[in-house]
Structure formats: C-alpha cells, structure tokens
Protein backbone atom coordinates (compact mmCIF):
# COMPACT_ATOMS: atom_id res chain seq x y z
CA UNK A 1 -9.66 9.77 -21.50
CA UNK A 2 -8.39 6.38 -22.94
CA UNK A 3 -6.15 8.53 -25.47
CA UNK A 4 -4.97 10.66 -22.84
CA UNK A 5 -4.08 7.94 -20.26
CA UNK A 6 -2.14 6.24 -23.16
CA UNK A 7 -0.45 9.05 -24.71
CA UNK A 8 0.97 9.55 -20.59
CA UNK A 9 2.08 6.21 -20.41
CA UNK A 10 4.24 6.42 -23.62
CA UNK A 11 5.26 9.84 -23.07
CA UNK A 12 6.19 10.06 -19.37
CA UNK A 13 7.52 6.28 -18.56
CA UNK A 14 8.64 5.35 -22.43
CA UNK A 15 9.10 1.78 -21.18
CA UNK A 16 10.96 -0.97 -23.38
CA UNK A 17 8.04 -3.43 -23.89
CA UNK A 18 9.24 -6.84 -21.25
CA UNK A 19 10.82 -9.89 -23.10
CA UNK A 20 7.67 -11.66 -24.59
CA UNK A 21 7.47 -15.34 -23.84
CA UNK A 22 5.78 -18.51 -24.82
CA UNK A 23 1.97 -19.02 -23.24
CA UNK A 24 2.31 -21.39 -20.69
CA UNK A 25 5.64 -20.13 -19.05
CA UNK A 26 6.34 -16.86 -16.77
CA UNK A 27 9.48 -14.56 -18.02
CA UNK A 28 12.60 -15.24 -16.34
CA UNK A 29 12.46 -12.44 -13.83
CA UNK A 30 9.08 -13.72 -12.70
CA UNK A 31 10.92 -16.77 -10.35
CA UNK A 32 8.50 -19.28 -8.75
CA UNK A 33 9.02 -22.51 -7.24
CA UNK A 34 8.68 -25.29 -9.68
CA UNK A 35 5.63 -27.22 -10.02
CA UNK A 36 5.77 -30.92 -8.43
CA UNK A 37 1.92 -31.35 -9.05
CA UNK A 38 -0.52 -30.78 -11.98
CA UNK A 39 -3.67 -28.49 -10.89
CA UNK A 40 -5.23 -28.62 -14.29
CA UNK A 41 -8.84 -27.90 -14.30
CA UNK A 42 -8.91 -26.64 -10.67
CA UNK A 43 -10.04 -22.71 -9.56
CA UNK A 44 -8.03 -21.16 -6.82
CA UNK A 45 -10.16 -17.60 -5.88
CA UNK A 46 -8.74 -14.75 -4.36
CA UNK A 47 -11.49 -13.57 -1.53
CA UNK A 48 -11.53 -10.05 -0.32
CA UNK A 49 -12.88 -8.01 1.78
CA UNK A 50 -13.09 -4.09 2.34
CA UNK A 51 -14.63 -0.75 1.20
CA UNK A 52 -14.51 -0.08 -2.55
CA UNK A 53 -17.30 2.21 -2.80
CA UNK A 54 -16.54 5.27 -0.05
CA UNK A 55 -15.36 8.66 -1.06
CA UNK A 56 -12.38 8.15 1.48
CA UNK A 57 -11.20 4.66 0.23
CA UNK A 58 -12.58 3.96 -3.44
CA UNK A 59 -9.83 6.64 -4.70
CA UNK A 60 -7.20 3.44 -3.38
CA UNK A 61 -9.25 0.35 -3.26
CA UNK A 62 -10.90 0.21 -6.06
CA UNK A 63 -7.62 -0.10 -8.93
CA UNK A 64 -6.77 -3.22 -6.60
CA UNK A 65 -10.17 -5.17 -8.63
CA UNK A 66 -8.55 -4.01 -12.02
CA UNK A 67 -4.98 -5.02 -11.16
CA UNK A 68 -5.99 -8.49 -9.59
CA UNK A 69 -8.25 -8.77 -12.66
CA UNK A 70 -5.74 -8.06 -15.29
CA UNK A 71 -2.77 -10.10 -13.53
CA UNK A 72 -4.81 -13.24 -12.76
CA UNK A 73 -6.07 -12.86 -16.78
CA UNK A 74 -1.80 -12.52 -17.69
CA UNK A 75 -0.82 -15.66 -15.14
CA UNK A 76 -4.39 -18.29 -16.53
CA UNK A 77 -2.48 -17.53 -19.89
CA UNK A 78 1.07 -18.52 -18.67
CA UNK A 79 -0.04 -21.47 -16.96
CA UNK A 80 -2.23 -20.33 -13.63
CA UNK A 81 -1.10 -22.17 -10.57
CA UNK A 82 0.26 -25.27 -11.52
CA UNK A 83 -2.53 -25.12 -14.16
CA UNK A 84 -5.25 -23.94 -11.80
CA UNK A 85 -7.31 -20.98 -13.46
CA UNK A 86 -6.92 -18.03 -10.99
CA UNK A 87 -10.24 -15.82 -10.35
CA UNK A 88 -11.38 -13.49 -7.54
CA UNK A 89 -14.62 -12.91 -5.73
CA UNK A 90 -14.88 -9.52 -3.59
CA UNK A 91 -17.16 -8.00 -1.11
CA UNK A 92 -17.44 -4.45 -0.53
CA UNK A 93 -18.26 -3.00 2.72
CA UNK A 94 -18.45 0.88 1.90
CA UNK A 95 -17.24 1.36 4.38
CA UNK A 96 -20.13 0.63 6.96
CA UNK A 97 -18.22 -1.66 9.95
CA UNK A 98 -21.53 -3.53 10.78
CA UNK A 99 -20.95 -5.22 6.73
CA UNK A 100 -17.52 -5.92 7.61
CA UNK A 101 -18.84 -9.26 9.50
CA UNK A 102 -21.80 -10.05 7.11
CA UNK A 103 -19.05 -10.15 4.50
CA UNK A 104 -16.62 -12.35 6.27
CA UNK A 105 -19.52 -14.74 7.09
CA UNK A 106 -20.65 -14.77 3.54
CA UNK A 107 -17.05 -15.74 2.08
CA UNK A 108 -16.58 -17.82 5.05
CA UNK A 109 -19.12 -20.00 3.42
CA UNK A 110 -16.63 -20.83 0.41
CA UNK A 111 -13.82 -22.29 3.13
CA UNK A 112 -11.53 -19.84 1.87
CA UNK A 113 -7.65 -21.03 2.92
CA UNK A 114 -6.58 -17.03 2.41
CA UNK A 115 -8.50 -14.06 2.49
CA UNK A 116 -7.26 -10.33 1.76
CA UNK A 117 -8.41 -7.09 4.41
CA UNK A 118 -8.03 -3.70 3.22
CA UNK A 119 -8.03 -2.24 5.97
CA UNK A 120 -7.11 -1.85 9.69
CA UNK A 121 -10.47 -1.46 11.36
CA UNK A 122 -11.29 -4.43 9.40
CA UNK A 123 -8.69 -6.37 10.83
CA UNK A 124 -9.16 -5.03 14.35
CA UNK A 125 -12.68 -6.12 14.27
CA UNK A 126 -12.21 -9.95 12.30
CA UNK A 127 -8.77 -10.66 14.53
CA UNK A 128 -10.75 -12.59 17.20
CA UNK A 129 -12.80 -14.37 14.56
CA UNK A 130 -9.88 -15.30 11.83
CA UNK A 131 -8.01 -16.86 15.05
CA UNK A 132 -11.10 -19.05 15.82
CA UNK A 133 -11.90 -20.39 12.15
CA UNK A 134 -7.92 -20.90 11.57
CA UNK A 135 -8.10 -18.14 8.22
CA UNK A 136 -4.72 -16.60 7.23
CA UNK A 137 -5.60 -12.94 6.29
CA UNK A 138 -3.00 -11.19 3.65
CA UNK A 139 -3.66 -7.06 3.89
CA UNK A 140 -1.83 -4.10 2.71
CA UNK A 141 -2.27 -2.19 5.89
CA UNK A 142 -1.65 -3.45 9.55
CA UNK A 143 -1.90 -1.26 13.41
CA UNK A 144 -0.47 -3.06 15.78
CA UNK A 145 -3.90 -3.79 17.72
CA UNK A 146 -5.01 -6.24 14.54
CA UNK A 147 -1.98 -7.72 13.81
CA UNK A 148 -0.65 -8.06 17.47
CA UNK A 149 -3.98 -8.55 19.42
CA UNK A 150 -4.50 -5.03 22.14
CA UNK A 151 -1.31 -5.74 24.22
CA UNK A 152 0.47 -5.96 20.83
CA UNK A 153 2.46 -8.87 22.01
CA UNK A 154 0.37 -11.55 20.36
CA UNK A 155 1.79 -13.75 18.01
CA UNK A 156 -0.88 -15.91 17.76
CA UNK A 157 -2.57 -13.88 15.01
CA UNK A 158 -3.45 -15.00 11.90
CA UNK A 159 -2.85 -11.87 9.56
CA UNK A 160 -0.11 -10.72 7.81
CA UNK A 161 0.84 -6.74 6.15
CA UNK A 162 2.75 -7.04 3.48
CA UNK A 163 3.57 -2.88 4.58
CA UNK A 164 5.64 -2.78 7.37
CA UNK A 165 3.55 -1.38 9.91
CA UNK A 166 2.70 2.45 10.15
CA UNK A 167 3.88 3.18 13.15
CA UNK A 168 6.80 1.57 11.44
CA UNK A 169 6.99 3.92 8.66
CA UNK A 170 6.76 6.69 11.03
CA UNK A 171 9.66 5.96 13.16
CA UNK A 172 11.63 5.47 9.93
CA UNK A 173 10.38 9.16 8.84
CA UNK A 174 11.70 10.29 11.63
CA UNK A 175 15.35 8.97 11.58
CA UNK A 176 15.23 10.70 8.12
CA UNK A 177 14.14 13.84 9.81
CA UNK A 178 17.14 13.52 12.48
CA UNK A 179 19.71 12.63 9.81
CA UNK A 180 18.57 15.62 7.58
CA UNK A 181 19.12 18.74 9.96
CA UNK A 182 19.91 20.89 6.87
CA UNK A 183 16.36 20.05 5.34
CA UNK A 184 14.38 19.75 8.68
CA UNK A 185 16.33 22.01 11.55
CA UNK A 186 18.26 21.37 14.16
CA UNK A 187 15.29 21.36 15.95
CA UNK A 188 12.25 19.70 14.29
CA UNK A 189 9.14 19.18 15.69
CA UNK A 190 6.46 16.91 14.53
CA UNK A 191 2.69 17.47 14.20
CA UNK A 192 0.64 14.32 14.12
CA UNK A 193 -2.57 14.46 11.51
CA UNK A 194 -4.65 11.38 11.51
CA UNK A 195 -7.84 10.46 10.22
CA UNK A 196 -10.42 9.49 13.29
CA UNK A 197 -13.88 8.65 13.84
CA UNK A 198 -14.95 5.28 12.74
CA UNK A 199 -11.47 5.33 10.47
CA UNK A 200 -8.81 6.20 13.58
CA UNK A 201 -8.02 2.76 13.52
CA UNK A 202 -5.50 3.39 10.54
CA UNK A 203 -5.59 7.15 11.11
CA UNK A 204 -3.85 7.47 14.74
CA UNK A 205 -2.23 3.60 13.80
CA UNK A 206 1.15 5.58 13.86
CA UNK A 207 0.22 7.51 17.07
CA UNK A 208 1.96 5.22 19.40
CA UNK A 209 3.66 5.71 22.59
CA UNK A 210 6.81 3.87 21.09
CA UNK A 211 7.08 5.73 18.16
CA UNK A 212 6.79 8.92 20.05
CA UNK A 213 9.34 7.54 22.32
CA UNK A 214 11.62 6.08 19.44
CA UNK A 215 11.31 9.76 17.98
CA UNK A 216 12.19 12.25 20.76
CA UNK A 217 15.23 9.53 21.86
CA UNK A 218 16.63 10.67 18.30
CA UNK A 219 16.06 14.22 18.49
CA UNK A 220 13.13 14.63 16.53
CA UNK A 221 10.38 16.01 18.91
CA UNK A 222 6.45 15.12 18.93
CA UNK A 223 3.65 17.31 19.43
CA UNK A 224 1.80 15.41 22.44
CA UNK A 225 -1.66 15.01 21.48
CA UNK A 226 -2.71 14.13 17.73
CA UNK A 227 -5.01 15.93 15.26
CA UNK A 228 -7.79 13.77 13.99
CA UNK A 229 -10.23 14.57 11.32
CA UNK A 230 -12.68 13.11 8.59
CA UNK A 231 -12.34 12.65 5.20
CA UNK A 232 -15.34 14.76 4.55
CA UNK A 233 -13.29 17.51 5.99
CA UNK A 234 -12.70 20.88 3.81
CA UNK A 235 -9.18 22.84 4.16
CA UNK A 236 -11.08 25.64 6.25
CA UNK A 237 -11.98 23.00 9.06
CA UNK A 238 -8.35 21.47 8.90
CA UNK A 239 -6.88 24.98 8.80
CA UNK A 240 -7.84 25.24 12.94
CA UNK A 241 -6.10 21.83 13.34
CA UNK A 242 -3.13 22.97 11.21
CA UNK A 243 -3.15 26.09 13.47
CA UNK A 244 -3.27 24.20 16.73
CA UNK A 245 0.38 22.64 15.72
CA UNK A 246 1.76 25.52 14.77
CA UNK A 247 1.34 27.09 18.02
CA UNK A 248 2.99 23.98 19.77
CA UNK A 249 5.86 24.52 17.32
CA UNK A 250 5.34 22.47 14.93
CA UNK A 251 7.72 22.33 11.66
CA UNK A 252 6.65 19.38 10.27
CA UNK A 253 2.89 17.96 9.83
CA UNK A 254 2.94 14.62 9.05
CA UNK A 255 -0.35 12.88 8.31
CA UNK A 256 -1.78 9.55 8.50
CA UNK A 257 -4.41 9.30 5.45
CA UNK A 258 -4.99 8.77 1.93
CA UNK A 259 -6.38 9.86 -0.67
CA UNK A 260 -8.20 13.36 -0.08
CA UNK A 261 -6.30 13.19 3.57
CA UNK A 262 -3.39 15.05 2.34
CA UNK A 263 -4.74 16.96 -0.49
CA UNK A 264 -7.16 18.93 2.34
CA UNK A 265 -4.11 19.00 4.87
CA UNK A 266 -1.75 20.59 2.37
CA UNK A 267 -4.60 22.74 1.59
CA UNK A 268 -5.14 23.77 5.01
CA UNK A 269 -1.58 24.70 5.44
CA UNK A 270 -1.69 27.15 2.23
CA UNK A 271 -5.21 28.62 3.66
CA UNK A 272 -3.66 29.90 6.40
CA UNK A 273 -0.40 31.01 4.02
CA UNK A 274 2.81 28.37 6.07
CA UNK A 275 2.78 26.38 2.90
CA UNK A 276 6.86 28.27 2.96
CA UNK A 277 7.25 27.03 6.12
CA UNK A 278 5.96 23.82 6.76
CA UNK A 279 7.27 20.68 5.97
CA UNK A 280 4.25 18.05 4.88
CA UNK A 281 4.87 14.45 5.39
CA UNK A 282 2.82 11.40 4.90
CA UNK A 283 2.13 7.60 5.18
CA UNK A 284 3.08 5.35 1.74
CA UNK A 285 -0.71 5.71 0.59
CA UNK A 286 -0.14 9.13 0.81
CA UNK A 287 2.08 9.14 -2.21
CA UNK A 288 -0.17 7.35 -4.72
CA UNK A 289 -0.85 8.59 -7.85
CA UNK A 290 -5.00 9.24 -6.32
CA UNK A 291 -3.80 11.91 -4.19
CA UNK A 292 -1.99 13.56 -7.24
CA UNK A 293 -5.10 13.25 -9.19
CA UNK A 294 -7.16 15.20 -6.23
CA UNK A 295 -4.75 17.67 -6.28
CA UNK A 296 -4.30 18.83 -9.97
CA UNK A 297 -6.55 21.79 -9.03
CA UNK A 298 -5.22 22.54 -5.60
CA UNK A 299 -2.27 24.77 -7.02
CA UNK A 300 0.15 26.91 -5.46
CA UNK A 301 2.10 30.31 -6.50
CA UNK A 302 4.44 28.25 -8.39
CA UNK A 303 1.53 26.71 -9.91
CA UNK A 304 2.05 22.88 -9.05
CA UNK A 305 0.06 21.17 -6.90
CA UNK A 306 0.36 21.78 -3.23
CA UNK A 307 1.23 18.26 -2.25
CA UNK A 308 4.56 18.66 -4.64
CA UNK A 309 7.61 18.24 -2.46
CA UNK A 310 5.59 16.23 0.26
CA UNK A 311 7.60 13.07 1.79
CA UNK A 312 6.61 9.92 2.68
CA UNK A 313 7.25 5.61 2.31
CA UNK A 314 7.13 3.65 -0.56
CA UNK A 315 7.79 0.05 0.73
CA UNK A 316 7.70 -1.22 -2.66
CA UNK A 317 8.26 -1.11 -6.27
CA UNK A 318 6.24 2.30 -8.31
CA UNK A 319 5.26 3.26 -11.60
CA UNK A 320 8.07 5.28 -12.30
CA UNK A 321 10.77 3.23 -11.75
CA UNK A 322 10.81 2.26 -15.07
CA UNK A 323 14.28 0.24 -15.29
CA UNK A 324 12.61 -2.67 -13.84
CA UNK A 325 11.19 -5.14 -15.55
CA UNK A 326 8.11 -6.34 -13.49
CA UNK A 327 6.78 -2.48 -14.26
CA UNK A 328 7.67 -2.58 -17.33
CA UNK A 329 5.33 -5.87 -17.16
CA UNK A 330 2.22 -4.26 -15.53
CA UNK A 331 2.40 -1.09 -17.31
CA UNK A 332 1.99 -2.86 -20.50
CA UNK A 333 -0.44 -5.04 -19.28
CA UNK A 334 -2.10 -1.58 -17.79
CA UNK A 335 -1.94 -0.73 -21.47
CA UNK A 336 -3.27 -3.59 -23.11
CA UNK A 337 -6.28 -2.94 -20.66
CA UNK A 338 -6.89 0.34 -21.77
CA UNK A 339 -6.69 1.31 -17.54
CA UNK A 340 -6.95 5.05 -17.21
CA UNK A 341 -5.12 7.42 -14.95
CA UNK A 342 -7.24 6.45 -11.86
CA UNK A 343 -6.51 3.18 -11.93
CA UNK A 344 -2.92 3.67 -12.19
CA UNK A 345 -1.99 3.92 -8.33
CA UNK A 346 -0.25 1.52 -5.87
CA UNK A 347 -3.45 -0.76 -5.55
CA UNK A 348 -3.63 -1.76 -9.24
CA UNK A 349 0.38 -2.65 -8.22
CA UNK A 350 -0.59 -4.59 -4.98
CA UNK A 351 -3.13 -6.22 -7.47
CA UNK A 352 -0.21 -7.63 -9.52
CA UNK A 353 2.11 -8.60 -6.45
CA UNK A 354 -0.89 -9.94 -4.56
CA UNK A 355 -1.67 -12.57 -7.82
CA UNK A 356 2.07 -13.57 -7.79
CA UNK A 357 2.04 -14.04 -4.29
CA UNK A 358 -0.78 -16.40 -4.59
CA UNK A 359 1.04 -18.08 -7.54
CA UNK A 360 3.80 -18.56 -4.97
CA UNK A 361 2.41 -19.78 -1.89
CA UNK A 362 -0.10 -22.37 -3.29
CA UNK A 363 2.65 -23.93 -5.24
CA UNK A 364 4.42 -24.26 -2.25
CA UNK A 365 1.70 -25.33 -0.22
CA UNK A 366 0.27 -28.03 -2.59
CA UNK A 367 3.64 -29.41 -3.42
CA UNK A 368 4.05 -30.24 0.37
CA UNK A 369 0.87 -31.35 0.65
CA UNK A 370 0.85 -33.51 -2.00
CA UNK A 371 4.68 -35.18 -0.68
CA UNK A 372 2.90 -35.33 2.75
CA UNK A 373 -0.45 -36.73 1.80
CA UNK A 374 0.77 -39.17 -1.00
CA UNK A 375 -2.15 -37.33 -3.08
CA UNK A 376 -1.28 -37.12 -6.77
CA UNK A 377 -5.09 -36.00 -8.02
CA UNK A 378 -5.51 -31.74 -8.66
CA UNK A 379 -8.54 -31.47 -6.87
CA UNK A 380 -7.92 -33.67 -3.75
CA UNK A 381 -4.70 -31.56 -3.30
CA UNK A 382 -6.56 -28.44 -2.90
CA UNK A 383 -9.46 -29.96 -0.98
CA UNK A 384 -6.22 -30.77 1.44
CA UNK A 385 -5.27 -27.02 1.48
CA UNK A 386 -6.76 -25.10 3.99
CA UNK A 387 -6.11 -22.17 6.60
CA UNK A 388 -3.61 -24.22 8.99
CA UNK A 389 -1.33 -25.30 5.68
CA UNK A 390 -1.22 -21.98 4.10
CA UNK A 391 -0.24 -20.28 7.55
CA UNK A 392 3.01 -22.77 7.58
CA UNK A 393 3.97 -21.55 4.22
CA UNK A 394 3.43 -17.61 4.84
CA UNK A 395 5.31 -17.91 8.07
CA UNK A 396 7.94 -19.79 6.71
CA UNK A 397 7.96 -19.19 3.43
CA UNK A 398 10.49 -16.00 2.44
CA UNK A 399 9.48 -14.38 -1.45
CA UNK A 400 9.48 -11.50 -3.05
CA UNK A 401 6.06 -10.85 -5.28
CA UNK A 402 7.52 -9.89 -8.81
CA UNK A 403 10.42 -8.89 -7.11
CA UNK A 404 8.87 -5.43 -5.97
CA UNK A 405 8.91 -5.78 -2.13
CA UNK A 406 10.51 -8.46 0.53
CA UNK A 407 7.81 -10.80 1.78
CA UNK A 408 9.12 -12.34 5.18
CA UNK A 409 7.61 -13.00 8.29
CA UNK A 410 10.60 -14.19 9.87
CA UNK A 411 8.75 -17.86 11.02
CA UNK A 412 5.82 -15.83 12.59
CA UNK A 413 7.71 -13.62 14.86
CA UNK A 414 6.73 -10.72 12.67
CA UNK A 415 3.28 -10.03 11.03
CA UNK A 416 4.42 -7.07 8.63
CA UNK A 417 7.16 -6.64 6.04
CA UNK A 418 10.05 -4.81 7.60
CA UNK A 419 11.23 -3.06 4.31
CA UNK A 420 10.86 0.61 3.90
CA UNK A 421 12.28 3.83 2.06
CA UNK A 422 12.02 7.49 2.64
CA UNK A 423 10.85 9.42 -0.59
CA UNK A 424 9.46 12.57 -1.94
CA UNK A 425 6.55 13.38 -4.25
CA UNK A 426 7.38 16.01 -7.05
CA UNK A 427 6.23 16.08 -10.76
CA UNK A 428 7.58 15.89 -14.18
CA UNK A 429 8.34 18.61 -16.51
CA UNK A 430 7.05 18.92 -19.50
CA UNK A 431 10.06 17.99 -21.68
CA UNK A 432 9.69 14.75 -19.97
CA UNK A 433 13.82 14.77 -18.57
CA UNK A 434 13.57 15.85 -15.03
CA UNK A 435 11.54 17.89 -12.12
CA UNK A 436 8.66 20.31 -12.74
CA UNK A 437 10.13 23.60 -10.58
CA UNK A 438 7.22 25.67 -11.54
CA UNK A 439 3.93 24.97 -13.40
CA UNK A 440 4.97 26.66 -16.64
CA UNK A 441 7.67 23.88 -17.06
CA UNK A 442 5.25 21.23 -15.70
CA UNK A 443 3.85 18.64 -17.33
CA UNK A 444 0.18 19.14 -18.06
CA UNK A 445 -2.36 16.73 -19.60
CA UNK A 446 -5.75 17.88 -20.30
CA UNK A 447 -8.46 16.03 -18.81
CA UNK A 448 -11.74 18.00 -20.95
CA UNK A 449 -12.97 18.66 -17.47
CA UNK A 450 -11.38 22.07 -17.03
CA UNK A 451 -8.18 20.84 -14.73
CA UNK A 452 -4.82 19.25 -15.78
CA UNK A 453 -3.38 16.04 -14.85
CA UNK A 454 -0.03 16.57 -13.13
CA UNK A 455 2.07 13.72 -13.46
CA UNK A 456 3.96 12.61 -10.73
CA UNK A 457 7.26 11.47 -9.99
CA UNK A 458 8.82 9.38 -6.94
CA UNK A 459 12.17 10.64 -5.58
CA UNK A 460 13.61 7.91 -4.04
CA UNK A 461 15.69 9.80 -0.61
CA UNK A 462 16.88 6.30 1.06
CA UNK A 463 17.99 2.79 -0.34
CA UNK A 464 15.17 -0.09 1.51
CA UNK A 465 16.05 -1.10 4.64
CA UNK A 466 14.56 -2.18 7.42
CA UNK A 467 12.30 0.05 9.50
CA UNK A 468 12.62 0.94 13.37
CA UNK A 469 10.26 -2.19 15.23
CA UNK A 470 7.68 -0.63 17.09
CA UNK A 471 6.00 -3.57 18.60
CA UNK A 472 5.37 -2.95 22.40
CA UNK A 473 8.61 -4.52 23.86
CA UNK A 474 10.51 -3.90 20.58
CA UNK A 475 12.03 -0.48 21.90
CA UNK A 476 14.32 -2.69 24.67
CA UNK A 477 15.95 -4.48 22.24
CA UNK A 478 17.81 -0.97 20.81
C-alpha cells in the first residue's frame, strides 16, 4: 500500500517540492504575526473531541489525528509557538452521545483555553455547557442550533465553524442551480437526503425553512419534506427514498452526509436505473477523497464510479490544486509520513490549517497578554491565557490558516466562515492530463484487494465568495 499511495502522489499531483527553509523559521508563504514573547519550554495541546472510531465518521475523522500529528511535528521543528512545543490529546466518542459529556468533563480537567468538536450533535449538546465554563470551541462543522443557540439568533455562543454553515452551502448550491438552467432545467427541483437518527443533527442541518425559502425565491424548487436515513443503510433501502423524490419531481437529489452517505445514495439512484437522469449533489464532506475510496467498486456502464460528476462545496484549499504552495507543503509532508490513500482526505488538510491556526491565535493572544499583564516569563503568559482571552482574538482576529480558507468572524457577529465554492467531483485519466470520460481511459491503481483506486479530481465551477446567510433573520436583509 505504502508503494502504491506514493507512486499516486508522484504520478497524479507531480508537485515541485516547497522552498526548503532553515529549522527554526516558517517559509515565506506561511505569514504569522511576529513573536513579541519567548514561549521556550512551554506545551500548548490541541484538545479534541468527537467520534473517530464509527463506520459513519472514522472514514473523515480519523486523517484529522495524522494531519494534526504530522503538522504540529513540521511547526516544533520551525520554532512551535513562539518556541512552545505543540502536541495534541484527543478523545473519541464513537459515536455514542452519552461519551460526548464524559469527554468534555475529562479534558475540562486540563483548563483547556480552546477545544476542537467534530461534529454538530456534539456541539448542540456542549453549547449550554461551553457558554457556562467560558471555552471557545473551533469545529469543522456548525447547524445553526449549536452555533446560534435554538432560536438561532444567539450570539452569545462560544463556538466557531471554520465551514460556513450547511444550510449555507446549500443555499449557495442552489444559486448555482438557478444560474445553470442549461445543466439543471428551467425547472429544477430539489430532493433533500439527510442522514437522521441520532446523526440528523448534521444530516437535516441544511433542511431549514430559510434555505427552502432562499431557494424557491430564486427559482429553484424544494421537495417539502426531507429523506432521512442511516449510515448503515444499503442502496436497496435508499432506493424507496430515492423513489419517493422522484415521484414529487425531483431532478436533483442533493444529500447531506459523508462518507458512505453518498456512495449508497448514488447507488440507490443506479438500482432503480435514473443514474441518466438525476443530478446528485452533496455537502463539502461529500467530496473527500473517503467517499471516492468507498466508491471504487460502485461502477457504472461507463465504468467510473457512480459518484463521478456529483457536485458539491469545497470551502477551502484540496489536494489537487497543486499550484499552491501550502499543498505542495502538506503533500510532501504526507509523503515524508509515508500516509496512505485513506488518510489523504480533507481532515488530514483541516489537520494542517487547524495547527497553523493555533500557531496564529496564541501568538496573538500571548503577545497581548503579555503588553497587558507586564508578564515577560513563558509560562506565566500562558497560565494568563484562558477561554475569555482566546475568544477576543478569534472574534477579532481575521487570518487565513496556510492561506487555504478565510478565517473571520466578523467581531462575533458571525460564528462560521462565509467563504464557499461550487465544484464537481470527476476523476483522472490515466495519462495523467485531464478527465477520465470512461473507465478504460481512467486512472486505475491496484489496491491487491481485488478493486481499483480511482483517483479523483476537483473541478472548481465558481471562484470563493461568500455564501447566501441563512441565520433566522438573515433572509430580511436581501
């Protein structure tokens, strides 16, 4: 596997290895505030929180332990956090609610100033609690319910998505829809696929009565009630939910899950033979490279997987974009590693942008408490630091981790990024130049297991931009 995963890399992405540089400074296109204080000697841990072990969210969560791992071992050797050795200590939930709390009150017990949720249950459930212990929560995820409390007018959260919301992301799929009448009708009309159970707090996160609203005001019509399922789901089960939009009209089925979520959606719709006819759509962890592992033996009569052509957000930087040099970074760190294909998805990215955002705000945060505070001594600084300071940075503290994504919360009046783009998922052929159209010009790697790795490839459809607000209230202000 090791000499597969590597032969991909410098096959498929044949990146320029990024400008070396001496061991106790970051390359120039790594920008960070400058260092007023000297933290040598000191630990700053990352604490996190969430399911790394479930079949629906290990396929994601898991490559975020390998990519804070290897970027916290890259930034100890360029100089930490103002010398401060950078670690991590994680908890994982499996996915079982009832650990969610006996996990928060176990790193509670460190007086963490910054913890990171995976998830949106998670943060649904610890809102109340981060408010009342004054904990700043950084998570790659966000309904409105956890970030904006249950009227979703709250601002006096304490966690931040550094994804613009999905509800977000779905209004912004639709404006792509509208603009696109020659690739979606004159008339499209949106199924809603979400995951539900004890995981419909991200699953029907998009399912919102503004976004519907924002959607049909722009001609893109939404199929009233939503299709929830589990992840242990097969194609045969979905195929009745797939059915059920279909004979509301649907043209589109867009669907809020990850990982297998799509795979068994875009199976469903082949089962019952509208693969030619449906449009498939997703949230940005639908288009990670996990779900184009899961589907390398889901093909279809053109012999590519079935997910190929599927749209969707990418709020941030990818693997492919290989022009820019903070991928160029992590792939060759993801190299150096020896990281396989499974580990190669947005969460081993997030890993990276999560240690430089760290890097970022307790720089910021111990310079001003140091001016503040008169304190000149490494560990008195961050004894100083807690939840309160490290709010006032995030909230007013604009950055952009290794330049991959836009990390603003406009002075608290916003708890998610706003950034997002529309793109596509489709797959490299095999001479390595362009688009697989078929699966005899695909690229194929062999994984000894009796399938083939697909390799896939991000079509970026719209420059970033800022996506529709759908905070309740937020649709007056158009």
């Amino acid at each position: 596997m090791r000499k597969i995963t590597l032969l991909l890399i410098v096959l498929l992405l044949a990146l320029p290895v990024a400008a070396q540089d001496d061991e106790m400074g970051l390359p120039d296109f790594l920008p960070h505030t400058e260092c007023e204080v000297d933290l040598s000697g000191q630990t700053i841990t990352i604490y996190h929180l969430g399911d790394v072990s479930s079949p629906g969210y290990s396929p994601i969560t898991l490559p975020l332990l390998a990519g804070i791992a290897d970027a916290a071992a890259y930034y100890n050797a360029h100089g930490g956090v103002c010398g401060a050795e950078i670690t991590q200590v994680n908890f994982d939930t499996g996915g079982d609610p009832a650990q969610t709390s006996v996990g928060y009150e176990q790193l509670k017990e460190n007086d963490p100033d910054l913890l990171v949720l995976y998830s949106s249950q998670d943060s649904e459930l610890l809102r109340p609690t981060l408010i009342e212990d004054q904990i700043p929560v950084i998570i790659s995820a966000g309904s409105i319910p956890g970030l904006y409390g249950e009227s979703g007018m709250e601002l006096d959260g304490w966690i931040y998505a550094t994804n613009p919301l999905y509800a977000d992301q779905f209004a912004d799929f639709c404006d792509f829809v509208a603009d696109n009448p020659d690739t979606f009708g004159e008339e499209p009309v949106i199924g809603y696929m979400g995951w539900g159970g004890p995981f419909a707090a991200f699953g029907l996160a998009a399912f919102t009565d503004e976004t519907i609203a924002h959607c049909e005001m722009n001609g893109v019509d939404i199929i009233d009630e939503a299709q929830t399922f589990l992840p242990t789901a097969t194609a045969e089960e979905l195929a009745t939910l797939v059915e059920n939009l279909v004979l509301e009209d649907a043209t589109i089925i867009y669907v809020n899950a990850l990982a297998t979520g799509p795979v068994r959606v875009a199976e469903a719709i082949e089962f019952i033979g509208l693969s030619d006819e449906l449009e498939l759509a997703t949230v940005n962890w639908g288009m990670d490279s996990s779900v184009a592992l899961l589907s390398r033996a889901s093909l279809g009569e053109d012999g590519l997987p079935l997910v190929n052509g599927m749209y969707g957000s990418m709020p941030f930087g990818w693997w492919t974009e290989t022009d820019d040099p903070a991928i160029q970074l992590i792939t060759a760190e993801a190299d150096a590693n020896e990281r396989d294909l499974t580990v190669r998805g947005i969460s081993y990215i997030l890993g990276w942008t999560l240690v430089d955002s760290y890097v970022e705000l307790y720089t910021v945060t111990a310079n001003r408490i140091a001016e503040e505070q008169g304190l000149t001594d490494g560990g008195e600084i961050l004894e100083a630091i807690d939840g309160v300071a490290m709010r006032e940075t995030i909230e007013n503290h604009a950055f952009e981790p290794m330049g991959l994504f836009l990390q603003d919360f406009e002075g608290g009046t916003r708890r998610s990024v706003a950034n997002n783009r529309i793109v596509q998922l489709r797959f490299a052929n095999a001479t390595m130049d362009g688009i697989a159209t078929s699966g005899d010009d695909a690229l194929k790697i062999d994984l000894g297991d009796g399938t083939n790795y697909y390799p896939p490839v991000i079509i970026q459809l719209t420059e970033f931009g800022p996506a529709p607000d759908m905070r309740p209230g937020m649709m007056d202000e158009e």
